[in-house]
C-alpha atoms as a PDB file:
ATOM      1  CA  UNK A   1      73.108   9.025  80.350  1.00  0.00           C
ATOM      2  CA  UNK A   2      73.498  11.969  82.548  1.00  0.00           C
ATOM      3  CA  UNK A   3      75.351  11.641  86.000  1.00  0.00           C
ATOM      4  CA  UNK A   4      73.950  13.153  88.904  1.00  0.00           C
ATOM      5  CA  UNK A   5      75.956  15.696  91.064  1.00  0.00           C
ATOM      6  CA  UNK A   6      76.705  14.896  94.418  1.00  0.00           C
ATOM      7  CA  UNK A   7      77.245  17.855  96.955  1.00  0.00           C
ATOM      8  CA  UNK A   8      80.468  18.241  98.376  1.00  0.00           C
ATOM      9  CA  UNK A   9      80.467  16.972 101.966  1.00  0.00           C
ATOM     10  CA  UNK A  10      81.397  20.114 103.820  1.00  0.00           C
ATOM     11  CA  UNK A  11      77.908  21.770 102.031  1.00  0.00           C
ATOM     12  CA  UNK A  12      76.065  18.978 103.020  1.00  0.00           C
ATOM     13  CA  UNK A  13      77.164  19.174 106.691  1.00  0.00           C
ATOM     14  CA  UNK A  14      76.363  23.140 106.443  1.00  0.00           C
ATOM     15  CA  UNK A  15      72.826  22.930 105.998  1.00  0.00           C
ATOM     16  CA  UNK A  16      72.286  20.086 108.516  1.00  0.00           C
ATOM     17  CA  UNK A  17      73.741  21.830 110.865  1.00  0.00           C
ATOM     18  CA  UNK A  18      71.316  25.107 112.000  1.00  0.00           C
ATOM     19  CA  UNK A  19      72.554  27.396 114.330  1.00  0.00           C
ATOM     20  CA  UNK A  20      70.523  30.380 114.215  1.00  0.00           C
ATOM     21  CA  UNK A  21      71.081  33.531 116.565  1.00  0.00           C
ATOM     22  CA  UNK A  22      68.033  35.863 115.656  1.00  0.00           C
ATOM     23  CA  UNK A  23      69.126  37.888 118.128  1.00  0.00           C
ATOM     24  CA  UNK A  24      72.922  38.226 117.706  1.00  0.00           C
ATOM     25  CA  UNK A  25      74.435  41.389 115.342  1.00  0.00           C
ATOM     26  CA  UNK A  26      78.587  40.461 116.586  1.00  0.00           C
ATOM     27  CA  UNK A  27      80.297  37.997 117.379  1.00  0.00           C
ATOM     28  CA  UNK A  28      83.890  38.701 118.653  1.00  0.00           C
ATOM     29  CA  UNK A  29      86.630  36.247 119.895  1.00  0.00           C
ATOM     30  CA  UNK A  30      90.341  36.580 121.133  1.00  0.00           C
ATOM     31  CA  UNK A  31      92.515  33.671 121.239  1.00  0.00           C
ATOM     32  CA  UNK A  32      95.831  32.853 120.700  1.00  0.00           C
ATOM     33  CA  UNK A  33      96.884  30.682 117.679  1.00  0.00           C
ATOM     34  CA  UNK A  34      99.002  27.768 119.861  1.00  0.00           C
ATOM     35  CA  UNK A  35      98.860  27.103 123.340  1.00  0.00           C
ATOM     36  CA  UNK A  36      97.304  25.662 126.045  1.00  0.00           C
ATOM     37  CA  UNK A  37      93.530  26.178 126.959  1.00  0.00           C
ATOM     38  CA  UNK A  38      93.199  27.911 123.630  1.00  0.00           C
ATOM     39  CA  UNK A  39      92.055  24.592 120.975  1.00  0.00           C
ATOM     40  CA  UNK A  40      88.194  24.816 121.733  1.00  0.00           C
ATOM     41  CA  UNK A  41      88.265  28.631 120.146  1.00  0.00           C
ATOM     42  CA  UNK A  42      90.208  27.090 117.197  1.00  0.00           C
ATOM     43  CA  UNK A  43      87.951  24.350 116.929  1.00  0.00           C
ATOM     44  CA  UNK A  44      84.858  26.451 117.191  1.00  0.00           C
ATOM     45  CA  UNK A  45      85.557  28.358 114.688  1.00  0.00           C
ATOM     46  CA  UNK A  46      86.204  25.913 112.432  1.00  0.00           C
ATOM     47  CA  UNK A  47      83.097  23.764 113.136  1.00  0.00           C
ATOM     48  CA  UNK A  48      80.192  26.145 114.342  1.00  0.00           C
ATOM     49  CA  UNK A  49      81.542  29.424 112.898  1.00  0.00           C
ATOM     50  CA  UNK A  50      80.341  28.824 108.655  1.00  0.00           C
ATOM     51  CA  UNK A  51      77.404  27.535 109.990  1.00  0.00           C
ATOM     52  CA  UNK A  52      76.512  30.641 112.462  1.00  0.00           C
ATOM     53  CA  UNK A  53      77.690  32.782 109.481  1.00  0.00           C
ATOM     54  CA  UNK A  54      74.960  30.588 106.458  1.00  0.00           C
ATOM     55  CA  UNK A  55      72.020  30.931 108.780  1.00  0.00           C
ATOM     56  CA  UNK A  56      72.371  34.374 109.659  1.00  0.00           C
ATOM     57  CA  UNK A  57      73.444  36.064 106.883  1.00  0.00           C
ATOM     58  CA  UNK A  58      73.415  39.383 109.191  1.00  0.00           C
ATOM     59  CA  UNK A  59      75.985  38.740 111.680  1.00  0.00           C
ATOM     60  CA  UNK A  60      79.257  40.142 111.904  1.00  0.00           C
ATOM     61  CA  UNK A  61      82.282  38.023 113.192  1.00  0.00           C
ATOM     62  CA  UNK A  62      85.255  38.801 114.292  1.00  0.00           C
ATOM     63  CA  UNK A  63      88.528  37.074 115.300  1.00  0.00           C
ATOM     64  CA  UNK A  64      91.671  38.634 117.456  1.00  0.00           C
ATOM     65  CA  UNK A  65      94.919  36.568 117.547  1.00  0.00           C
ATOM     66  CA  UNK A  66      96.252  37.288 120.979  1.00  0.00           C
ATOM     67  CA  UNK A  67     100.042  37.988 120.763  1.00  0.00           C
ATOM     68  CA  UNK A  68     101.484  36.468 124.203  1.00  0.00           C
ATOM     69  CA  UNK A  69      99.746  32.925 125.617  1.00  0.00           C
ATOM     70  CA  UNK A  70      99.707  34.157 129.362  1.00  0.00           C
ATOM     71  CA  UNK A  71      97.647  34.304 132.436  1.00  0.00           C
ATOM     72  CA  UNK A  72      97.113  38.055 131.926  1.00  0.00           C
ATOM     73  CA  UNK A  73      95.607  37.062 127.991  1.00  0.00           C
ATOM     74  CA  UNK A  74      92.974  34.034 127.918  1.00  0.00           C
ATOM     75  CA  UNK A  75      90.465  32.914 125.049  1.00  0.00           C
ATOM     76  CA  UNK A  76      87.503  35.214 125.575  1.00  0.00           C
ATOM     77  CA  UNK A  77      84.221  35.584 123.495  1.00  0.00           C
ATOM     78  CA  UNK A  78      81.945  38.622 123.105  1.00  0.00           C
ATOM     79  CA  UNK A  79      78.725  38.430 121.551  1.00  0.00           C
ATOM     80  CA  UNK A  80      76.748  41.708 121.084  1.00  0.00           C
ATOM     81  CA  UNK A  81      73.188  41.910 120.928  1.00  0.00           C
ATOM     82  CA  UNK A  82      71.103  43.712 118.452  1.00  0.00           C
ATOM     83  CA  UNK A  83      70.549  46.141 120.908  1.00  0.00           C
ATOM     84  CA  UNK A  84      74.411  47.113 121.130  1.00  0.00           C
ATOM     85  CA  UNK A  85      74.455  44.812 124.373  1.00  0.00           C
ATOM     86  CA  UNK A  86      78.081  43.220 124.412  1.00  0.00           C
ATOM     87  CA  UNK A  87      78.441  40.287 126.661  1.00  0.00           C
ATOM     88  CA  UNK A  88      81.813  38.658 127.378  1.00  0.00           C
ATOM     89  CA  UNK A  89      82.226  34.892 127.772  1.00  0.00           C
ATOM     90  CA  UNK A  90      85.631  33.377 129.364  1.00  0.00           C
ATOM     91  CA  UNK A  91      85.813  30.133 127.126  1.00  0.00           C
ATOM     92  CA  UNK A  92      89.829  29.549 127.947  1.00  0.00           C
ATOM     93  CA  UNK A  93      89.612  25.931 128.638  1.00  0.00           C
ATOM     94  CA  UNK A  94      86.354  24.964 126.659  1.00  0.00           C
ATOM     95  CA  UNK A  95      85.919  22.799 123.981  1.00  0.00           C
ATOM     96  CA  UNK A  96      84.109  23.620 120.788  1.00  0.00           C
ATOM     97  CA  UNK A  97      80.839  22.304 121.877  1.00  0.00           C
ATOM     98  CA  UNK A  98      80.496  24.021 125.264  1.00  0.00           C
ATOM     99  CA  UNK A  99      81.583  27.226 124.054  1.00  0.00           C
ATOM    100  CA  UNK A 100      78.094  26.483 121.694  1.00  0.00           C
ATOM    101  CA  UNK A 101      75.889  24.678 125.233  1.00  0.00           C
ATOM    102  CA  UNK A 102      77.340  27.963 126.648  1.00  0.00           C
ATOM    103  CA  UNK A 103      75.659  30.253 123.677  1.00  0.00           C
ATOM    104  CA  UNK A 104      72.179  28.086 123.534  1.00  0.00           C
ATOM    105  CA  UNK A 105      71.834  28.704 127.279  1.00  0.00           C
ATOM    106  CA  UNK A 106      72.387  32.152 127.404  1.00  0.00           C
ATOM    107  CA  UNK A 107      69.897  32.356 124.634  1.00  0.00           C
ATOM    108  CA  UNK A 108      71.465  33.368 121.882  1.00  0.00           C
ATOM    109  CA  UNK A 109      71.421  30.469 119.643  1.00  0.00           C
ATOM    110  CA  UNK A 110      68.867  28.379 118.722  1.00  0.00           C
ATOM    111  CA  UNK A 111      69.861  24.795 118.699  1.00  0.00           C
ATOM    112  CA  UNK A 112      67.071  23.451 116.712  1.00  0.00           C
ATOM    113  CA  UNK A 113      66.683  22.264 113.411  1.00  0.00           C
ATOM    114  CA  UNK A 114      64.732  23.780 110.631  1.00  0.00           C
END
């Protein structure tokens, strides 16, 4: 009798979970790799980041570790347009899912499933 494959959990959670940004070439984001205000970055990238990068196999991304946790430094985001529009986004302080509300309203990801 032949068993039946089961998909590893992180694939299955990868294609449930559509983010697509048709209109996104770049995405670009500084952060530092401890400190305060700087855990939503590390936790978007780790949840919203392989799923940004499945569904659009297109995009570039990006990541800058920032060398001195300061007021001068915070977590920033840049996403670039396909037009070679950059637009910067202050997410020091955010968590993983705003930094993503943040995206879907400034229309540049699409939210919905497919």
């Amino acid at each position: 009798m032949a068993t039946m494959r089961v998909l590893p959990q992180a694939l299955v959670k990868l294609q449930q979970h559509v983010l697509k940004a048709p209109t996104v070439a770049k995405v670009s984001i500084a952060y530092a790799r401890r400190g305060a205000g700087n855990a939503g970055a590390r936790a978007f990238i780790k949840e919203h980041v392989p799923s940004l990068k499945y569904h659009n196999e297109a995009l570039v991304f990006e990541r800058t570790f920032l060398r001195d946790v300061g007021v001068a430094e915070k977590a920033k985001l840049t996403v670039t347009d396909d037009k070679s529009k950059a637009t910067d986004f202050e997410i020091h302080n955010k968590t993983s899912e705003e930094i993503l509300k943040l995206l879907h309203q400034k229309g540049f990801v699409d939210l919905s499933q497919a």
